[in-house]
Structure formats: C-alpha cells, structure tokens
C-alpha atoms as a PDB file:
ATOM      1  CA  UNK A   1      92.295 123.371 116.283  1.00  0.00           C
ATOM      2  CA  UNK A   2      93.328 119.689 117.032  1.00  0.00           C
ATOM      3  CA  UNK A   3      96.366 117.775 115.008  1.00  0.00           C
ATOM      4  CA  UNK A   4      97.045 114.956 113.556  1.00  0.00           C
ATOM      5  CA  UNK A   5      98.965 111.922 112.984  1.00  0.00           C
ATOM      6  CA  UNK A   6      97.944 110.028 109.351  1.00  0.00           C
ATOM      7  CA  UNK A   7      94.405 112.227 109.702  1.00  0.00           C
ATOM      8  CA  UNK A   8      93.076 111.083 113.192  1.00  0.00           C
ATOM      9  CA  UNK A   9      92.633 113.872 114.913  1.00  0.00           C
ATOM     10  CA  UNK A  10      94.484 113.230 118.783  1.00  0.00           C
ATOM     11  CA  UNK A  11      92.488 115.542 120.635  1.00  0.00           C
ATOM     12  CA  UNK A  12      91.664 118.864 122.022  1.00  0.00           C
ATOM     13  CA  UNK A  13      93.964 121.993 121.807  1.00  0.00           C
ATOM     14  CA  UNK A  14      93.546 122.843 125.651  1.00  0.00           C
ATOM     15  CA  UNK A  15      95.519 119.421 126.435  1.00  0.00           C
ATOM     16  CA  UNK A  16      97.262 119.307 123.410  1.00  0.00           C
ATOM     17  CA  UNK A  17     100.078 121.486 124.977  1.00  0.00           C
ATOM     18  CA  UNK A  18     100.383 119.687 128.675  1.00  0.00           C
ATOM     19  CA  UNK A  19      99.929 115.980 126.906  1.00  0.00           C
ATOM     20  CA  UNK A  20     102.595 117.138 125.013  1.00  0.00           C
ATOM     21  CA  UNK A  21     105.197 118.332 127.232  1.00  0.00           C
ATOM     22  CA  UNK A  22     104.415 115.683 129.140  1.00  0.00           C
ATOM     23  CA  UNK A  23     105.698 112.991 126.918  1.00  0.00           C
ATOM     24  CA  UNK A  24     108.708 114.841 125.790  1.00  0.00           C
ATOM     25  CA  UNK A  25     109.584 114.297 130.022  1.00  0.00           C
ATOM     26  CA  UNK A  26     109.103 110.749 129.679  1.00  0.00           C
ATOM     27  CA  UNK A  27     110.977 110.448 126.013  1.00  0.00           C
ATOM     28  CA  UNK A  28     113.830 113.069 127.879  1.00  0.00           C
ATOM     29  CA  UNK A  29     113.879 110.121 131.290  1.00  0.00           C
ATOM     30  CA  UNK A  30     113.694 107.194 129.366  1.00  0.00           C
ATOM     31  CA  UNK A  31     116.745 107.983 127.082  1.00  0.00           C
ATOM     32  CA  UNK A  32     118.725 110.153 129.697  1.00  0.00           C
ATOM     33  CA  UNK A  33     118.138 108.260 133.046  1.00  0.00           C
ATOM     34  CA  UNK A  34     117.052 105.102 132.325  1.00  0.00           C
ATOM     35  CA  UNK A  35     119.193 104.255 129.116  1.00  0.00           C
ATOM     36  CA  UNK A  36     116.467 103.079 127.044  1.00  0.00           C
ATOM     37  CA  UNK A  37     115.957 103.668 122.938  1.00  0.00           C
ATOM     38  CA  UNK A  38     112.366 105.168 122.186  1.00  0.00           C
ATOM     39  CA  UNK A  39     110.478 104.869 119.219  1.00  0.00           C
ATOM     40  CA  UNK A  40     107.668 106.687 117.812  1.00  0.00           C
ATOM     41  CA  UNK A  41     104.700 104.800 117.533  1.00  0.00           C
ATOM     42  CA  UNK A  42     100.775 105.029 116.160  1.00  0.00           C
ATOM     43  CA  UNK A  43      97.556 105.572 118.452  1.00  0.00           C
ATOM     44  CA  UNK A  44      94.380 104.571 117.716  1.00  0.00           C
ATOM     45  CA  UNK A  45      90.816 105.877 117.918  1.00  0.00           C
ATOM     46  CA  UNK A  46      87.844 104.364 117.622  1.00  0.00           C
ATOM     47  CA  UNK A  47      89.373 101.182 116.382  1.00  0.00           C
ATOM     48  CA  UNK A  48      91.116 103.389 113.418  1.00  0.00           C
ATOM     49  CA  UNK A  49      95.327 103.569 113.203  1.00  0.00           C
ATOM     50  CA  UNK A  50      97.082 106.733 112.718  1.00  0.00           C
ATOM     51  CA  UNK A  51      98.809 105.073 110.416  1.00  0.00           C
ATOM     52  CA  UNK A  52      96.674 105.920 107.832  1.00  0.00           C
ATOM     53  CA  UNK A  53      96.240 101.930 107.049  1.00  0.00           C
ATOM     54  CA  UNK A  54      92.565 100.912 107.337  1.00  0.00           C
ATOM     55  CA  UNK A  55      93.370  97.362 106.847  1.00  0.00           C
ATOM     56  CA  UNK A  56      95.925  97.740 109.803  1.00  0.00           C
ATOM     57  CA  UNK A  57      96.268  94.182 112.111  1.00  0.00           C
ATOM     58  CA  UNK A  58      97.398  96.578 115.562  1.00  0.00           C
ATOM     59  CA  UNK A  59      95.691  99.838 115.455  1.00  0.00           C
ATOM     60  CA  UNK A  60      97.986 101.779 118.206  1.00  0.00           C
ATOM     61  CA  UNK A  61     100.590  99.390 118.944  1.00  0.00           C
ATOM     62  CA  UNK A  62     102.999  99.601 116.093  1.00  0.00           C
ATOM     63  CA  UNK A  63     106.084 101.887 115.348  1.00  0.00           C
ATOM     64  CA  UNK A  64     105.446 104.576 112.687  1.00  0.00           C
ATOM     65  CA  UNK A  65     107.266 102.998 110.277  1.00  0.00           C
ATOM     66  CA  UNK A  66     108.744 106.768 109.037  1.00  0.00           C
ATOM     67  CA  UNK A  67     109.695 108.203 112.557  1.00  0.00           C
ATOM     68  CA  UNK A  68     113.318 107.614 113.878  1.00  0.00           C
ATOM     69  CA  UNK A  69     113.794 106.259 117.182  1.00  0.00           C
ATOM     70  CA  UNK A  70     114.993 108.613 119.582  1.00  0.00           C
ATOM     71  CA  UNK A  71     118.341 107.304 120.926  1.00  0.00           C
ATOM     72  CA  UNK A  72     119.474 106.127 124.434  1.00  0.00           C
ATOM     73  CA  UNK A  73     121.413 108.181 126.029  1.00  0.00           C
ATOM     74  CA  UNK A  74     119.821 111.428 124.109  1.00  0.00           C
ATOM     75  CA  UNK A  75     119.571 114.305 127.123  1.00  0.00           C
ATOM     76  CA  UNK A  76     116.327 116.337 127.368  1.00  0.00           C
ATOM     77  CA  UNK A  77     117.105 118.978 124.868  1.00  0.00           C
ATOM     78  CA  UNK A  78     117.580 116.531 121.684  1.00  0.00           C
ATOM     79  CA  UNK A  79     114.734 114.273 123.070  1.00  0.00           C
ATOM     80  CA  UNK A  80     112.520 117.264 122.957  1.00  0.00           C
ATOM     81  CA  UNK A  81     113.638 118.248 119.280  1.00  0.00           C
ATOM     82  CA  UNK A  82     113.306 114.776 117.965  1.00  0.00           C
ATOM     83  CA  UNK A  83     109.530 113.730 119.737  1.00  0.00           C
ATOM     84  CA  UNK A  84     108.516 117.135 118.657  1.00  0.00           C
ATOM     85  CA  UNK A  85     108.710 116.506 114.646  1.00  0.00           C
ATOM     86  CA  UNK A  86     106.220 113.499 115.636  1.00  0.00           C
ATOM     87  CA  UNK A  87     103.224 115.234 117.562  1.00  0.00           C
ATOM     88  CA  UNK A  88     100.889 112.822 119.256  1.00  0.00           C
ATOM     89  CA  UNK A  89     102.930 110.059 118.704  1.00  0.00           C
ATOM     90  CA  UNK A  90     102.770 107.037 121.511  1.00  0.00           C
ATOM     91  CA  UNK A  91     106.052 105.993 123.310  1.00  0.00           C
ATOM     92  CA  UNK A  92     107.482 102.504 122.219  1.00  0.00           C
ATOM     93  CA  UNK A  93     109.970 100.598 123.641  1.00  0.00           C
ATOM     94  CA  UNK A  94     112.337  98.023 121.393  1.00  0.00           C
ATOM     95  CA  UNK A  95     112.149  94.816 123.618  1.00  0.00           C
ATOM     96  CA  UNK A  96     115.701  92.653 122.974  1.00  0.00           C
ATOM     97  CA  UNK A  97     118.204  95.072 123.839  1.00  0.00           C
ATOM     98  CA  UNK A  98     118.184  96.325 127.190  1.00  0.00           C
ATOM     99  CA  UNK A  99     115.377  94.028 128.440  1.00  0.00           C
ATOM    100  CA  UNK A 100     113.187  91.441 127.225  1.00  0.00           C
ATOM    101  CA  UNK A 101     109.198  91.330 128.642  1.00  0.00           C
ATOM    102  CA  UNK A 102     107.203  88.253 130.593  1.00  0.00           C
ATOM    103  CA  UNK A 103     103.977  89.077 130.296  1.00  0.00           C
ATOM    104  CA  UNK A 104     101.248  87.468 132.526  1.00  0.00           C
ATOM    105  CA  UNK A 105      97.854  88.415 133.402  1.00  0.00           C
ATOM    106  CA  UNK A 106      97.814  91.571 135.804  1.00  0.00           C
ATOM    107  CA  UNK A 107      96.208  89.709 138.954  1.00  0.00           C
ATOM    108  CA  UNK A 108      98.676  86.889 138.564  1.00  0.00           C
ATOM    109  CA  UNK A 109     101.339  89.476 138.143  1.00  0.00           C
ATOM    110  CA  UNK A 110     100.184  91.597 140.940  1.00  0.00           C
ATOM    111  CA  UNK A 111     100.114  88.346 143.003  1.00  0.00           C
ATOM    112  CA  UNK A 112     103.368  87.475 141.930  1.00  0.00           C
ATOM    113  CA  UNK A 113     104.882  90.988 143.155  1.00  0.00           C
ATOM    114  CA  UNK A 114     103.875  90.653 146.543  1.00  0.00           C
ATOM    115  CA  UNK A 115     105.244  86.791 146.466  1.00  0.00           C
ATOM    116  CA  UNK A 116     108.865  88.007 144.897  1.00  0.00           C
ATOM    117  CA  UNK A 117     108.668  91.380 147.351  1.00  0.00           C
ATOM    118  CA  UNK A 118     108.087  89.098 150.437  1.00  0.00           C
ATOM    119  CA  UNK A 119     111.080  86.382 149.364  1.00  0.00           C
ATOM    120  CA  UNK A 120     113.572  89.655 148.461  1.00  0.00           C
ATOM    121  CA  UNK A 121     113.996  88.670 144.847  1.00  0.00           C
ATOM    122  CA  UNK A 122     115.264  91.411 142.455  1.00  0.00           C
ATOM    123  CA  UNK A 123     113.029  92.905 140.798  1.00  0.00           C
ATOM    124  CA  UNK A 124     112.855  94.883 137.494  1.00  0.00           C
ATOM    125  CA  UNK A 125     110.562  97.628 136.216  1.00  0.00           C
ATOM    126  CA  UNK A 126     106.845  96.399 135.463  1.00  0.00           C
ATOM    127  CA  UNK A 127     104.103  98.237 133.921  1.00  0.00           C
ATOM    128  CA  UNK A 128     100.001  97.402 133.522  1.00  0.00           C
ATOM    129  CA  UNK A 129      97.890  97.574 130.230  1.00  0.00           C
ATOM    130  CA  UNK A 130      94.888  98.308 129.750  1.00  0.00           C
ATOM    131  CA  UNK A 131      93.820  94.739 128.123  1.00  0.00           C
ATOM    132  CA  UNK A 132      94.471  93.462 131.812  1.00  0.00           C
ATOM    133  CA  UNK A 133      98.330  92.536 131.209  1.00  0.00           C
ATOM    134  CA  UNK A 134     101.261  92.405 133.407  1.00  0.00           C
ATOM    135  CA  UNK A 135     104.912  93.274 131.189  1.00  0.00           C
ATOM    136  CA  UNK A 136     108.181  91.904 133.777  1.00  0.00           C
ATOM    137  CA  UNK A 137     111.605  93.313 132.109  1.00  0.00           C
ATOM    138  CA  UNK A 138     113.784  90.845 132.649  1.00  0.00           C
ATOM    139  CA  UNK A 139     117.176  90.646 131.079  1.00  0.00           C
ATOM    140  CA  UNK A 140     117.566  90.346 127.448  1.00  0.00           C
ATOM    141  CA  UNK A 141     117.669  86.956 125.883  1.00  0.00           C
ATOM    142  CA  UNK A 142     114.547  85.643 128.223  1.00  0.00           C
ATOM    143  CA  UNK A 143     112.252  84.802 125.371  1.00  0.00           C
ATOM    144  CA  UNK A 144     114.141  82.793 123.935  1.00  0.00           C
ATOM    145  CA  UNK A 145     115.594  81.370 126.907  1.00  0.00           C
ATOM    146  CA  UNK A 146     111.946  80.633 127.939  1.00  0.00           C
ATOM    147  CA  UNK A 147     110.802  77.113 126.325  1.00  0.00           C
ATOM    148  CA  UNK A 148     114.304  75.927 128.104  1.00  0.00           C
ATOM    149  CA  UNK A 149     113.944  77.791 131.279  1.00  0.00           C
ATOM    150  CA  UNK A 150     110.065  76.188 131.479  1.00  0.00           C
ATOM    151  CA  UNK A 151     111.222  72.330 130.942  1.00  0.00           C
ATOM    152  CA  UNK A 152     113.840  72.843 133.568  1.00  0.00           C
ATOM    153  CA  UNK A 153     111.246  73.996 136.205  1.00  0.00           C
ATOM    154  CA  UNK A 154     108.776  71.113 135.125  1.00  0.00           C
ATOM    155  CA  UNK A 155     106.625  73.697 133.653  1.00  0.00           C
ATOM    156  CA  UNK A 156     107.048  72.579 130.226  1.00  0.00           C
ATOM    157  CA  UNK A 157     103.672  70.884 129.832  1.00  0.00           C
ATOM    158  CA  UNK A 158     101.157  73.521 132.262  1.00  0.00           C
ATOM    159  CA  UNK A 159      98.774  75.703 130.331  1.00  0.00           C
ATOM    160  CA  UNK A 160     100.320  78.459 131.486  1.00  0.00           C
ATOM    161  CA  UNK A 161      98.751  82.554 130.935  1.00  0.00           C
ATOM    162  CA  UNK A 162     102.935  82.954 130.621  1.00  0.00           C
ATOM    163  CA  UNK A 163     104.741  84.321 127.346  1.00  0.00           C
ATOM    164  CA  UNK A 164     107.677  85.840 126.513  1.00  0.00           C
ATOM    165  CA  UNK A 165     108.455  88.934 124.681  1.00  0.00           C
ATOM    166  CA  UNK A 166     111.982  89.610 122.740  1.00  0.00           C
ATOM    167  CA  UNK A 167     114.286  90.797 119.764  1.00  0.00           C
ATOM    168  CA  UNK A 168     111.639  92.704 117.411  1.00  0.00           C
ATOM    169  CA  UNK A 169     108.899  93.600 119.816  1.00  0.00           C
ATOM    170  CA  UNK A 170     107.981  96.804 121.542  1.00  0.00           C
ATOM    171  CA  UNK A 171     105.857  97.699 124.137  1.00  0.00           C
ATOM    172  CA  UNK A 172     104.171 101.088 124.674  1.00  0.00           C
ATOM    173  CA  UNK A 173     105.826 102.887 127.534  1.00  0.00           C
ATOM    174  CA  UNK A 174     104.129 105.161 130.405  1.00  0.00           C
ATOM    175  CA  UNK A 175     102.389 107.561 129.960  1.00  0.00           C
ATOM    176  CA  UNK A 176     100.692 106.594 126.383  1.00  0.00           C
ATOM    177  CA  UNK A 177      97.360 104.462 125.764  1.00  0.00           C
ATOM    178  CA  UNK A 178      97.703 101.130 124.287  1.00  0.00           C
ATOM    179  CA  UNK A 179      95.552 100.948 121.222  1.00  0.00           C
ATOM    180  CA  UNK A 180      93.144 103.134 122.301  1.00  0.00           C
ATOM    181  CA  UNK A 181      92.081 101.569 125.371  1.00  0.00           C
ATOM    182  CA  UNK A 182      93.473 103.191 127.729  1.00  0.00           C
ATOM    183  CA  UNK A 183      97.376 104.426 129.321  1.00  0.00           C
ATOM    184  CA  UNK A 184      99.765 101.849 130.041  1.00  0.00           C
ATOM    185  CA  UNK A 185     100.963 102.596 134.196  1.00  0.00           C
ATOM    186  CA  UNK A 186     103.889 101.360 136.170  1.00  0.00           C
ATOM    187  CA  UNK A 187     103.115  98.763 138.516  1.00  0.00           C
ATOM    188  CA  UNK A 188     106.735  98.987 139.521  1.00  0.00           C
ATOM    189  CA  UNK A 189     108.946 101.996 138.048  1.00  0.00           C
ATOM    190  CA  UNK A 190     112.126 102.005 136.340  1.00  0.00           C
ATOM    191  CA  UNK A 191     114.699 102.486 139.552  1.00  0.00           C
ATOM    192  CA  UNK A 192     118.800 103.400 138.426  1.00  0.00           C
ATOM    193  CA  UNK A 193     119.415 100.296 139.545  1.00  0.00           C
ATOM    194  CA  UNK A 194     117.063  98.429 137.741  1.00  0.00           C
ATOM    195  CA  UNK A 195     116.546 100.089 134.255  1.00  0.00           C
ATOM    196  CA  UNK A 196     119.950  99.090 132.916  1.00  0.00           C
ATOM    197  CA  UNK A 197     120.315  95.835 134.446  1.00  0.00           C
ATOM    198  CA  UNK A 198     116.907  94.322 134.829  1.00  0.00           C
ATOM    199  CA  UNK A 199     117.051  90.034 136.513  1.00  0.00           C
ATOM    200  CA  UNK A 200     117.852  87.404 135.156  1.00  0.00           C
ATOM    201  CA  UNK A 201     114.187  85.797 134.120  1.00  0.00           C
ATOM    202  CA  UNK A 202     115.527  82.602 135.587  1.00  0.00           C
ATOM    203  CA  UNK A 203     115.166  84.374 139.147  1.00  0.00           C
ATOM    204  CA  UNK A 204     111.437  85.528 139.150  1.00  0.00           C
ATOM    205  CA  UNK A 205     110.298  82.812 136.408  1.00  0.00           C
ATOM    206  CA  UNK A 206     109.493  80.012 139.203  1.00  0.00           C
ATOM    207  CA  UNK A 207     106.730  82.447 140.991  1.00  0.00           C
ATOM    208  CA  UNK A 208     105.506  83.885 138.151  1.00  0.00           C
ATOM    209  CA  UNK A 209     104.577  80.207 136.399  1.00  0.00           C
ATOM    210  CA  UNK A 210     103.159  79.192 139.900  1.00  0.00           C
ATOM    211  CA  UNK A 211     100.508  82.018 140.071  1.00  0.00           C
ATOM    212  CA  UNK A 212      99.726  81.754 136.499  1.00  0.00           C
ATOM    213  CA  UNK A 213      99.288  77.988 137.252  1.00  0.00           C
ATOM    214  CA  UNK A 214      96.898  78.947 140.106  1.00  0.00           C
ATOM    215  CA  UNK A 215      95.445  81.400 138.193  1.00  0.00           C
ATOM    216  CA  UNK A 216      94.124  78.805 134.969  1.00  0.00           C
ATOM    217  CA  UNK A 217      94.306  79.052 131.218  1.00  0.00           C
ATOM    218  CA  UNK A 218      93.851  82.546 129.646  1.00  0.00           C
ATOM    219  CA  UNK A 219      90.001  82.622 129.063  1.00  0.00           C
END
C-alpha cells in the first residue's frame, strides 16, 4: 500500500522505505553539517498539489503550510523524528537567512561556472532544476542588493535571463522533484566552507550578467 500527503498517493511501497530514509540523510546534513533550516514542502503529480488545493498557483513548490520547519542545527536523530511525522514531503529551503539565490538559465550558469572556476572566484553551493534553471547561493541580502548591484555594473538596462531570489522564498533542496518534473541536483555541493558563508553576489554577479547577456532574453 502507497501513502499519502493531502490524498496523492507518492508512490510505490518497494521505494517508499529507501526514498524515505534517504531524505531523512539529506534533512539530518542539511541541518547538522551545513547549518541550514528545512521546511516541509508539497509535491505534485500529474499537475495536482498535495496540498489538497485544486485551485493551487505552485503545485509542488510550496511549504505545507501545517508542517514545522525542521531547525538548523537539529542532529540526525531529531531530524529523523521531525521529517518522519511528514512522509513524502519535498525538502525546502527558506532563502534570506543563510543565503539568498541568483537564478539564471542552466547553460548560462554552467557557462558561468567554468568562467568563475578558471578566474578562482569563490564560489557557493549551486543546484539544477528540472525547468532548465541554475540557483547561485550567494550571501543573504543579494536580492535586494540586486537592482543596485546591476546599475553599478552598467547592467541596469540589458534584458538579462538574471533574477534574484530572497527573504520569503524557498527553493526545493536535493534530492526532491520540483513540481513534479523532475529532482532538483547539485551542480556544485554544499562544501563546510561554503554552506555557512556563501559570496558576496557582488563577486560572481559581473560573469553571471555577461553570459546571460550572451545567452539572450528568456524565450
């Protein structure tokens, strides 16, 4: 027998234990190792939310809104206890408090790793959707820093595939699908060194508005 969330059924008993386990891991390294707050959030399939909402404007890529985070710093045995009242549930990340997100198209973004790799730039952790997305964590403050940050640069005016992402926004986290299309996967992972203290946006924000200037307007 399958479960649940808000009456979609997630899938398949024989996976239903290893999928599981498997994302209590990531809940247990994200709040242990990496520092990060997780929050439950809704999947989707076949276009429907677990939410339970059928008018719902993000199927999969919302919080539950009656699931408590689980909290940084929580070690593996409370980050097992907590995810495991919330079965199926995709991994969220608050954006605004540890980092904030720049998200460019992936083949910009992959472009853009090899340019900041090559030039020794720091570098933060930076994951691919599966809507053909690029997400940059960059320290906190970035999106709204971004407008500014732009005009300086003499990027103010481009049509630029470039926003950011801050205070009030999550992002689904490794290993869960986004909206039903598919998992999200790290084009970069979290380091020690990185996850706590991702760069300043100010530092990678030059290259990344170049290739997406290359690149053209998001079709």
């Amino acid at each position: 027998m399958g479960f649940t969330i808000g009456g979609i059924r997630e899938m398949r008993s024989g996976s239903r234990r290893r999928v599981r386990t498997t994302e209590c891991t990531a809940v247990a390294e994200y709040t242990g190792l990496w520092g990060w707050d997780v929050v439950p959030g809704a999947r989707a399939v076949s276009g429907q939310c677990s939410c339970g909402d059928p008018s719902c404007t993000a199927p999969g890529a919302h919080p539950l809104s009656f699931a408590d985070e689980v909290p940084a710093g929580a070690g593996v045995d409370d980050a097992t206890k907590a995810w495991s009242r919330y079965p199926g549930a995709a991994l969220l990340l608050p954006v605004g408090r540890t980092f904030d997100v720049i998200e460019v198209a992936e083949a910009a973004g992959r472009r853009a790793l090899v340019r900041l790799e090559r030039m020794g730039l720091p570098l933060g952790p930076v994951c691919a959707t599966p809507t053909g997305r690029a997400w940059f964590f960059v320290a906190p403050g970035a999106a709204a820093e971004l407008p500014q940050l732009l005009y300086r640069m003499g990027w103010d005016d481009a049509d630029l595939d470039l926003r950011g992402l801050g205070a009030g926004a999550h992002v689904t986290a490794p290993p869960s699908d986004l909206a039903g299309l598919g998992p999200v996967r790290w084009l970069r992972p979290p380091t020690l060194d990185t996850a706590g203290a991702p760069p300043q946006a100010r530092l990678l924000l030059g290259t990344l508005a170049y290739v997406c200037h290359r690149a053209g307007p998001r079709a």
